[in-house]
Protein backbone atom coordinates (compact mmCIF):
# COMPACT_ATOMS: atom_id res chain seq x y z
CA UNK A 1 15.82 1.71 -22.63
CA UNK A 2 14.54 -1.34 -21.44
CA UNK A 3 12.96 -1.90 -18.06
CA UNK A 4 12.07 -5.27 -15.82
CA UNK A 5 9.85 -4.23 -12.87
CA UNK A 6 9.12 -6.86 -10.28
CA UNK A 7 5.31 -6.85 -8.80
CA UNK A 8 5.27 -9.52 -6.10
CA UNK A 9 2.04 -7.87 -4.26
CA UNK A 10 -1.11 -6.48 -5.59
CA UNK A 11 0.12 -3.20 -4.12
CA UNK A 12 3.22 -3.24 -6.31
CA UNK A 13 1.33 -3.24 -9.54
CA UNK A 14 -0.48 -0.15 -8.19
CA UNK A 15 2.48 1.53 -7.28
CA UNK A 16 4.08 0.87 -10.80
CA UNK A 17 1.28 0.83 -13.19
CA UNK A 18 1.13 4.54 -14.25
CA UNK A 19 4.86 4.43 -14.39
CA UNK A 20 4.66 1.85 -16.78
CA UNK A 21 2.40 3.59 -19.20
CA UNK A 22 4.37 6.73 -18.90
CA UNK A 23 7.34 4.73 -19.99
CA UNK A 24 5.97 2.91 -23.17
CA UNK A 25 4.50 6.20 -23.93
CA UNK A 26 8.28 7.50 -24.22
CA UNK A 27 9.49 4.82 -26.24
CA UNK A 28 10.72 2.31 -23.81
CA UNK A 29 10.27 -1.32 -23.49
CA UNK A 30 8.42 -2.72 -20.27
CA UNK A 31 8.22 -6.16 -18.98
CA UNK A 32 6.46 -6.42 -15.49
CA UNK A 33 7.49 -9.85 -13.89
CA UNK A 34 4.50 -10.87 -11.39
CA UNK A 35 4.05 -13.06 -8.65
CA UNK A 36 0.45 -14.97 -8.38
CA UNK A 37 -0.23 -13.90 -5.20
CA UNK A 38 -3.60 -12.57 -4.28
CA UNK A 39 -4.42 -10.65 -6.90
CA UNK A 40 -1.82 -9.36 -8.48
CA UNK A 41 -2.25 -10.64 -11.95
CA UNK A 42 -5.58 -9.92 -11.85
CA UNK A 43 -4.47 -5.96 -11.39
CA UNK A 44 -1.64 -6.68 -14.04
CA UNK A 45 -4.39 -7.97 -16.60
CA UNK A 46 -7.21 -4.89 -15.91
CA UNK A 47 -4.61 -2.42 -16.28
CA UNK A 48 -3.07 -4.08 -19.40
CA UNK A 49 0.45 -4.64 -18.30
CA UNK A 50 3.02 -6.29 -20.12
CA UNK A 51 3.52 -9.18 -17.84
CA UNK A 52 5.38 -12.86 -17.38
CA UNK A 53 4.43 -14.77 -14.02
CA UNK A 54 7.59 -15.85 -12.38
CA UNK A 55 5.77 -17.71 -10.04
CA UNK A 56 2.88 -18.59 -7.14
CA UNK A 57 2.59 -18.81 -3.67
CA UNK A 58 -0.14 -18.55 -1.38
CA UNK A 59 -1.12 -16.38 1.56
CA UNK A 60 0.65 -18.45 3.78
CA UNK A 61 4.90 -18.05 5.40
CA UNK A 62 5.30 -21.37 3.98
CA UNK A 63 3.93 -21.11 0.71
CA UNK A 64 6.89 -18.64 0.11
CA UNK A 65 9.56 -20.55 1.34
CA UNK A 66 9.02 -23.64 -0.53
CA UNK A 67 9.07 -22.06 -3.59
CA UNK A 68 12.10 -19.53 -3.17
CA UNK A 69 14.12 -21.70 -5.22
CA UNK A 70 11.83 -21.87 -8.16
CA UNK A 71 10.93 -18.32 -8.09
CA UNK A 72 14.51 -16.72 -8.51
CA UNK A 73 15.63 -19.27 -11.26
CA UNK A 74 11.80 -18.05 -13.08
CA UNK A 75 12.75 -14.47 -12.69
CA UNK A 76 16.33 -15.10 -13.62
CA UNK A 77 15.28 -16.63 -16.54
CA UNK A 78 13.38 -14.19 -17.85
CA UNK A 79 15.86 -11.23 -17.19
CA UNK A 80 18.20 -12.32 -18.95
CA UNK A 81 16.19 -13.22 -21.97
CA UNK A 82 14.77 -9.46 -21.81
CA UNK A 83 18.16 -8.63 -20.49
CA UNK A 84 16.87 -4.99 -19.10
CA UNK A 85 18.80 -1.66 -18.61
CA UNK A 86 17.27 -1.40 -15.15
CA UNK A 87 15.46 -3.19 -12.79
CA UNK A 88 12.58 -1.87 -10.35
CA UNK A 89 11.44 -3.86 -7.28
CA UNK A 90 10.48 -3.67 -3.71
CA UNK A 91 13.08 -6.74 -2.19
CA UNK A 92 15.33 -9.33 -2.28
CA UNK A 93 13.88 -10.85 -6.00
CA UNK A 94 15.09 -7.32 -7.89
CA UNK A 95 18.05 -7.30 -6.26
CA UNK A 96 19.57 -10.32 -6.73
CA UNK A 97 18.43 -10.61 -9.89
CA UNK A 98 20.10 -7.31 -10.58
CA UNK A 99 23.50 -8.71 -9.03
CA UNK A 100 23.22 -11.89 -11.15
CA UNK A 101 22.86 -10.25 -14.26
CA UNK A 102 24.63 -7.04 -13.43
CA UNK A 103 22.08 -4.48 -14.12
CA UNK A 104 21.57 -1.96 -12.10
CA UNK A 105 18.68 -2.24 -9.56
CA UNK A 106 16.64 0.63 -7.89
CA UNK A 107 14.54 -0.54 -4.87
CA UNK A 108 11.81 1.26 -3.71
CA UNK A 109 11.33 0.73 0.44
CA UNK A 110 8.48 1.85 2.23
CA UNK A 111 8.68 -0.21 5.71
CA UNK A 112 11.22 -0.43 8.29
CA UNK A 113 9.97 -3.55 9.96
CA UNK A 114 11.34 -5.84 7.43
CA UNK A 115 15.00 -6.01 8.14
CA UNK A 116 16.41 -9.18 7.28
CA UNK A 117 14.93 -8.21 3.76
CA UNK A 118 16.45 -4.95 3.39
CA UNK A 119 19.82 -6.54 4.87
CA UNK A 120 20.25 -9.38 2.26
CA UNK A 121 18.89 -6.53 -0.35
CA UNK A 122 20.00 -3.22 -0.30
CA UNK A 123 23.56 -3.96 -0.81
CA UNK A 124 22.92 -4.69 -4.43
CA UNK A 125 21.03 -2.41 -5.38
CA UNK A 126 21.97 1.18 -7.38
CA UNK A 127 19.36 3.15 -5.50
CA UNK A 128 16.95 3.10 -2.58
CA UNK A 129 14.17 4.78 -2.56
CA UNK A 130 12.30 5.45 0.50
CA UNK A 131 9.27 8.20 1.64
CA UNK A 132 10.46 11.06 4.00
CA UNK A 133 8.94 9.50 7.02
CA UNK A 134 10.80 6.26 6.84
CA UNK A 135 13.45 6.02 9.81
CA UNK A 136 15.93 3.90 9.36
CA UNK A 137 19.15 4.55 7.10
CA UNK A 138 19.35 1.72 4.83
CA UNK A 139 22.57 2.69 3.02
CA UNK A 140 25.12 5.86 1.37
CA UNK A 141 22.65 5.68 -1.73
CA UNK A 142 19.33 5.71 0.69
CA UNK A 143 16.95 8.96 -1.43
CA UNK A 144 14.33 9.74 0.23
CA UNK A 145 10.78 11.38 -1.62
CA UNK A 146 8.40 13.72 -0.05
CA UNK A 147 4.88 11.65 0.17
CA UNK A 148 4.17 7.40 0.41
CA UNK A 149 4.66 5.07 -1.96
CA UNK A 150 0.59 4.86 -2.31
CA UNK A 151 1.21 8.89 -4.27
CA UNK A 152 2.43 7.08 -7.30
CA UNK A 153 -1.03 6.39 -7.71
CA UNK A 154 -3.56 8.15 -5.64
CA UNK A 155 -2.09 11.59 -5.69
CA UNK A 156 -4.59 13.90 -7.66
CA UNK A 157 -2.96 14.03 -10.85
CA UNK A 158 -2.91 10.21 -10.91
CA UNK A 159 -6.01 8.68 -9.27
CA UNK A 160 -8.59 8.16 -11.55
CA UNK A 161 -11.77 6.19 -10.65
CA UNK A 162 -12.20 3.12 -12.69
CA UNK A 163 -16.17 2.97 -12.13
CA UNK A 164 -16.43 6.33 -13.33
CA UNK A 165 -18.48 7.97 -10.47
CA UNK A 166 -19.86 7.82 -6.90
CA UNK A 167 -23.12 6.87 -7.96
CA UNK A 168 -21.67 3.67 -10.49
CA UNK A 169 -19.58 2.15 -7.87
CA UNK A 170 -22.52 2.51 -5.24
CA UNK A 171 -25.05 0.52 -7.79
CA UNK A 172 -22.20 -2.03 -8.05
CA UNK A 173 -21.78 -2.71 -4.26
CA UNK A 174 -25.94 -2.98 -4.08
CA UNK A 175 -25.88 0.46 -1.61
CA UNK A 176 -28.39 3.51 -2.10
CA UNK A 177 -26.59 6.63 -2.92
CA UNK A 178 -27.40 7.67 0.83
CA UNK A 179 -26.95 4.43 2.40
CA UNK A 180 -23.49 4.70 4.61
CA UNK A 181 -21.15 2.10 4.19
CA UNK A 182 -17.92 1.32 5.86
CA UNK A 183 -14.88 -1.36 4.48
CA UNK A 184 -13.45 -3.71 6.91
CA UNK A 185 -10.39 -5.18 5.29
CA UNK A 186 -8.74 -8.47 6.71
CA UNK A 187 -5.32 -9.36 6.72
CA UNK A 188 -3.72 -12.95 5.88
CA UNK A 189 -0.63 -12.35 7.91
CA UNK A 190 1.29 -14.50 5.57
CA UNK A 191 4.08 -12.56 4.59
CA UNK A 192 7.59 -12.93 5.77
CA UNK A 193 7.53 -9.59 7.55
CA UNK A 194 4.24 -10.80 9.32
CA UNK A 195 6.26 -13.20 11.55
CA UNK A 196 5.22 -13.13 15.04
CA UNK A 197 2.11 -9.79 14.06
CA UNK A 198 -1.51 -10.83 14.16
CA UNK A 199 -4.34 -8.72 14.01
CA UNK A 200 -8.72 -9.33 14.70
CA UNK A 201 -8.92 -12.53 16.78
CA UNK A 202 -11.96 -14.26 14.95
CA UNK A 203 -14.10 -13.75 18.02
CA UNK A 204 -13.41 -9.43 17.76
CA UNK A 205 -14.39 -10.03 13.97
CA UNK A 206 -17.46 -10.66 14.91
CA UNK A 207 -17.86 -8.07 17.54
CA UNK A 208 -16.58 -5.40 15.24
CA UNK A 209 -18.76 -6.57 12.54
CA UNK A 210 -22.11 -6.08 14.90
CA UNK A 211 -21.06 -2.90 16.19
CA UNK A 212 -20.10 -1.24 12.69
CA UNK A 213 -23.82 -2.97 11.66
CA UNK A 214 -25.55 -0.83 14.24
CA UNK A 215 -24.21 2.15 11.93
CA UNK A 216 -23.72 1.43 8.72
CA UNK A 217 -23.59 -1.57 5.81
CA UNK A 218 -20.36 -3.50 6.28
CA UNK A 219 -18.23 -4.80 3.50
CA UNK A 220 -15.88 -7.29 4.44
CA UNK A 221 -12.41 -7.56 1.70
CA UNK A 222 -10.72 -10.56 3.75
CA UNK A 223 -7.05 -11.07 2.32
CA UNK A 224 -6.96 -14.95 3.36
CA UNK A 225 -10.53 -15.59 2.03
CA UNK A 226 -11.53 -17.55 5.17
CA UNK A 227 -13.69 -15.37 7.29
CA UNK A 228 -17.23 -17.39 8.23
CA UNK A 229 -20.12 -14.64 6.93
CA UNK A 230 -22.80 -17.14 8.67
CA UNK A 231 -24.86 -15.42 10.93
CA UNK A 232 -23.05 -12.01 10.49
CA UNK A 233 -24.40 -8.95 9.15
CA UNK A 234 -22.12 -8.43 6.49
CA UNK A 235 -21.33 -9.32 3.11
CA UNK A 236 -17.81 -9.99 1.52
CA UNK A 237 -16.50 -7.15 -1.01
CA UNK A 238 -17.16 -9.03 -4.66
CA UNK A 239 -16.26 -6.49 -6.76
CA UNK A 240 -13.09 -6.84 -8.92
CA UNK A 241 -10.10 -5.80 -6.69
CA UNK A 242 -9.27 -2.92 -9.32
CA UNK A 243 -12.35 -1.61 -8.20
CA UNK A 244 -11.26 -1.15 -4.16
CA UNK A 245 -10.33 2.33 -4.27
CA UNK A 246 -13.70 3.58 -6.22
CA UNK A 247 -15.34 1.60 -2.96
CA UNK A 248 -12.91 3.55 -0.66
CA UNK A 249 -13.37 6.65 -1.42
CA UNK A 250 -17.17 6.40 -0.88
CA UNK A 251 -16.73 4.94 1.95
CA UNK A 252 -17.69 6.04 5.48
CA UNK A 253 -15.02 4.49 7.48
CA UNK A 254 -12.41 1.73 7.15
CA UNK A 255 -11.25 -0.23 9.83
CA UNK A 256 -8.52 -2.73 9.19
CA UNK A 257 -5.99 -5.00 10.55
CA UNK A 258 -3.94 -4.36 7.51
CA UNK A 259 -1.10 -1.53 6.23
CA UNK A 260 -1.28 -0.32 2.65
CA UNK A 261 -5.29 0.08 2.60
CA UNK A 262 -5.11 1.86 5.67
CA UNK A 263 -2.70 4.25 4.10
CA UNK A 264 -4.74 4.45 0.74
CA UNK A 265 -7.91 5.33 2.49
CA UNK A 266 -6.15 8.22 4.36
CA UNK A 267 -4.92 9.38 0.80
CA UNK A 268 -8.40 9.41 -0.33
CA UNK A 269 -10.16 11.66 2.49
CA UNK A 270 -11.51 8.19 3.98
CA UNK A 271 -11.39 7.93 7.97
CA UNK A 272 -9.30 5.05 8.92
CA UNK A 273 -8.66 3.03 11.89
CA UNK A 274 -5.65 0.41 12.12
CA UNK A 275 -5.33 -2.08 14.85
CA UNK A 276 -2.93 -4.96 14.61
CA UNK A 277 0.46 -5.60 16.91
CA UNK A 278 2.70 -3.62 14.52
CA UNK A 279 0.68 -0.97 16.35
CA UNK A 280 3.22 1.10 19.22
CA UNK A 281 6.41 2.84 20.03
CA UNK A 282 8.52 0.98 16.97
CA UNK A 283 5.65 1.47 14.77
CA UNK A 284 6.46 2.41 10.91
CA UNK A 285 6.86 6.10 10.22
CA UNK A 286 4.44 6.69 7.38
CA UNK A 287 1.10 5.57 9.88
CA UNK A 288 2.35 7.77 12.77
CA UNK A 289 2.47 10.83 9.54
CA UNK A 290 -0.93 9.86 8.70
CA UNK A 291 -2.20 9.91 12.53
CA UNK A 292 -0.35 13.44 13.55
CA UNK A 293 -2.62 15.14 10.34
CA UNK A 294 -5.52 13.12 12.08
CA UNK A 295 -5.85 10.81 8.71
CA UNK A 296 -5.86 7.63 10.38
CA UNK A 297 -5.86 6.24 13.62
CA UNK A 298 -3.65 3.32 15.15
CA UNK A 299 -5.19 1.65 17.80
CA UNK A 300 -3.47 -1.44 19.93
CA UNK A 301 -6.21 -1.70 21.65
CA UNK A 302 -9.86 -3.56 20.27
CA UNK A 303 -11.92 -1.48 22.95
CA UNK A 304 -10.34 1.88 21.81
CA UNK A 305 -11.50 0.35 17.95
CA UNK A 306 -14.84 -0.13 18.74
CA UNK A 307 -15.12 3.32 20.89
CA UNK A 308 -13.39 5.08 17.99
CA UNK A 309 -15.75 3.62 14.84
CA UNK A 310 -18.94 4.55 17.05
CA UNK A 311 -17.81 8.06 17.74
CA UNK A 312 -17.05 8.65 13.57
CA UNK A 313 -20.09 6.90 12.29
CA UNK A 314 -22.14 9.04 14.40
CA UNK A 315 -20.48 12.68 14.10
CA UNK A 316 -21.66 15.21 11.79
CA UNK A 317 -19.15 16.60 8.96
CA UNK A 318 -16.65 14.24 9.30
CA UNK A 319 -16.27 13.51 5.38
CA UNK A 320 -15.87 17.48 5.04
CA UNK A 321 -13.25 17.08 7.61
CA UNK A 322 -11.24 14.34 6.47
CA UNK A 323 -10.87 15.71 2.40
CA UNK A 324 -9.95 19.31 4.24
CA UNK A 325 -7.14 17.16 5.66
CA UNK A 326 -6.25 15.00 3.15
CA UNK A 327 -5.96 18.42 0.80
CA UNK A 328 -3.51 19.61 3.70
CA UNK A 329 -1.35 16.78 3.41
CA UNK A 330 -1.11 16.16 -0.11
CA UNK A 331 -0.32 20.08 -0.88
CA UNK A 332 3.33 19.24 -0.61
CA UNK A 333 3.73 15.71 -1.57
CA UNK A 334 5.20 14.48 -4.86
CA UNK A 335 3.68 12.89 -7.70
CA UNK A 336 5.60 9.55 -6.87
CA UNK A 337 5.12 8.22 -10.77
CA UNK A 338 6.64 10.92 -12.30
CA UNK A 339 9.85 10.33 -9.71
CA UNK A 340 10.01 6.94 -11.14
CA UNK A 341 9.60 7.86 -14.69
CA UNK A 342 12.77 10.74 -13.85
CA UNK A 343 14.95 8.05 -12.21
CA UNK A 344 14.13 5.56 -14.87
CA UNK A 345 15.08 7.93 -17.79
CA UNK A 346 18.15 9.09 -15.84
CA UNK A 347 19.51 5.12 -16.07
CA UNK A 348 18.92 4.85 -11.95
CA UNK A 349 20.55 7.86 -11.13
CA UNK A 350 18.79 10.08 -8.64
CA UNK A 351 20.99 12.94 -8.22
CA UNK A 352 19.36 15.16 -10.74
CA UNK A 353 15.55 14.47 -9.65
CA UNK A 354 14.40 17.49 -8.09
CA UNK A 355 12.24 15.81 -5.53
CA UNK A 356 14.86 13.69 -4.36
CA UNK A 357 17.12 14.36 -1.42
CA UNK A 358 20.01 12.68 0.89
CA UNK A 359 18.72 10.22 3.66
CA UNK A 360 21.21 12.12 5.69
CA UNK A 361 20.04 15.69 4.48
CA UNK A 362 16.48 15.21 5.68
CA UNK A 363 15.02 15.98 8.72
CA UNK A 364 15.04 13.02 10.92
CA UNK A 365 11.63 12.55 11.87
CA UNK A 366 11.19 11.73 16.04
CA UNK A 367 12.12 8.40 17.11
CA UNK A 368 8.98 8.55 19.89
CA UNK A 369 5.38 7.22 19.38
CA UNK A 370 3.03 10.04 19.00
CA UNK A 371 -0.41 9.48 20.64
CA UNK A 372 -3.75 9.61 18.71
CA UNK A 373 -5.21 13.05 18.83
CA UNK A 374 -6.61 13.96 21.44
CA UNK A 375 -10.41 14.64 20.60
CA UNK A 376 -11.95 10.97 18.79
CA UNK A 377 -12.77 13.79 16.03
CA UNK A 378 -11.11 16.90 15.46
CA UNK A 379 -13.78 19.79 15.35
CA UNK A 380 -13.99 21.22 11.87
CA UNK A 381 -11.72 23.84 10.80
């Protein structure tokens, strides 16, 4: 069969890239159509993925919108040259491109806040794929999978360093091998979904910075590639981005204003704290999962941020703590690749993919906000 994925984000390739080798290893033909954004075809070309470029945009709302038009006659091109069997995407692109060539489309969804893109979506697509924890119906052929999306490539049968050890990607970020280190990743807030969210203020950038300092080395990954380093006792993350998770999983703490990283350093054993105003009662189902095992942390408030990092960076076993949880959680979570190698082979159909169910035949999770554990850190089982 023949396959068109769509990676528009650097978190797409990551979420498709085993899949893709799994697939060519069967026999199939892959094209993965990528959208220079960040550093998404920097991922595409490290992992050696058959890739076209449908087009560019930077991390900015507008950037996006001015080339809409440009972008889906790119990726239309191209599908029907490879004219596909299936298509794979995250949005709006893989769907319509899917109705205009009528192939068959299976999204895979993993937040709730963007509705105006699942609404002009989902109706074209074959199947929607969505974790557990997501909590909104999207439509009769919404499947749900027991993990994230971020299990397709940091569960343990798929994660594999690309550094090769702690002790490589330590020499690589200049830290000793006992030198504690913490990640403070920066989002762009350009996306469409980003209307109206913000996150660190550039004044509490520089306050979290010099508290984290007082603790550990900081390492700054800043999405929009603007923050001001002068005077600040930090130094931007300058490793290649395929790199990021080797740094995370080393790390001490991460405290972001962003959403996938967050969820990648909980799947890693990482502490993490997220602050940023998608933070509260409609917040997305997967971070309030992470927070109830006492992975993560979501925080609206900077003060609670700052009281929260101080209190981790100075307890004693935490790392122990953290892996015994992440262990917990991942015990009965899927392999998410292997899902999307089954509903690839069976032509988009997910009825006879064992770790599939119903939308409507899972347990709803609770509609309410649940509130960060109660202790800063949980003792140690």
């Amino acid at each position: 069969m023949r396959y068109l994925i769509f990676a528009n984000t650097p978190a797409h390739v990551h979420c498709y890239r085993n899949a893709v080798s799994d697939l060519e290893s069967l026999g199939h033909d892959v094209l993965v159509l990528a959208r220079d954004y960040g550093c998404t075809v920097a991922l595409a070309e490290w992992y050696d993925l058959p890739y076209e470029v449908y087009g560019a945009c930077e991390t900015s709302k507008w950037s996006l919108l001015a080339n809409l038009p440009a972008h889906y006659a790119r990726a239309l091109s191209v599908a029907r040259r490879f004219d596909p069997d299936l298509i794979f995407g995250m949005g709006a692109y893989a769907a319509h491109t899917g109705a205009l060539t009528r192939t068959p489309v299976v999204l895979l969804i993993d937040s709730e806040v963007t509705g105006l893109d699942h609404a002009i979506s989902t109706p074209f697509a074959r199947t929607v794929l969505t974790p557990d924890t997501f909590q909104t119906r999207l439509c009769d052929d919404h499947y749900v999978f027991p993990g994230l999306k971020e299990c397709a490539y940091l569960h343990p049968d798929e994660f594999a360093r690309q550094s090769g050890d702690d002790a490589s990607i330590r020499d690589r970020l200049g830290v000793d091998r006992d030198e504690p280190y913490v990640v403070v990743r920066l989002n762009a807030f350009g996306s469409h979904h980003d209307v109206g969210k913000g996150g660190f203020t550039p004044d509490r950038r520089r306050e979290l910075i010099e508290t984290l300092d007082a603790h550990a080395t900081v390492l700054v990954s800043d999405e929009g590639g603007d923050m001001d380093y002068d005077g600040l006792p930090a130094r931007p993350f300058s490793l290649h981005p395929a790199l990021v998770h080797d740094a995370l999983a080393g790390a001490d703490l991460l405290v972001a204003d962003t959403q996938t990283m967050v969820t990648e350093a909980a799947l890693l054993g990482t502490p993490a704290i997220r602050s940023n105003s998608f933070v509260g009662a409609d917040d997305m189902g997967n971070f309030r999962a992470l927070e109830r095992n006492g992975m993560i942390y979501n925080e609206a408030a900077f003060e609670a941020v700052l009281e929260r990092a101080t209190t981790l960076l100075s307890a004693d076993g935490t790392d122990a703590t953290w892996r015994r949880r992440r262990d917990a959680f991942l015990a009965d979570r899927c392999n998410l690749t292997r899902v999307i190698v089954a509903v690839a082979t069976a032509a988009g159909d997910p009825d006879g993919v064992d770790a599939l169910d119903r939308f409507d035949r899972r347990d709803a999770p609770t509609s309410t906000a649940e509130p960060a554990p109660a202790e800063p850190l949980p003792q140690n089982e």
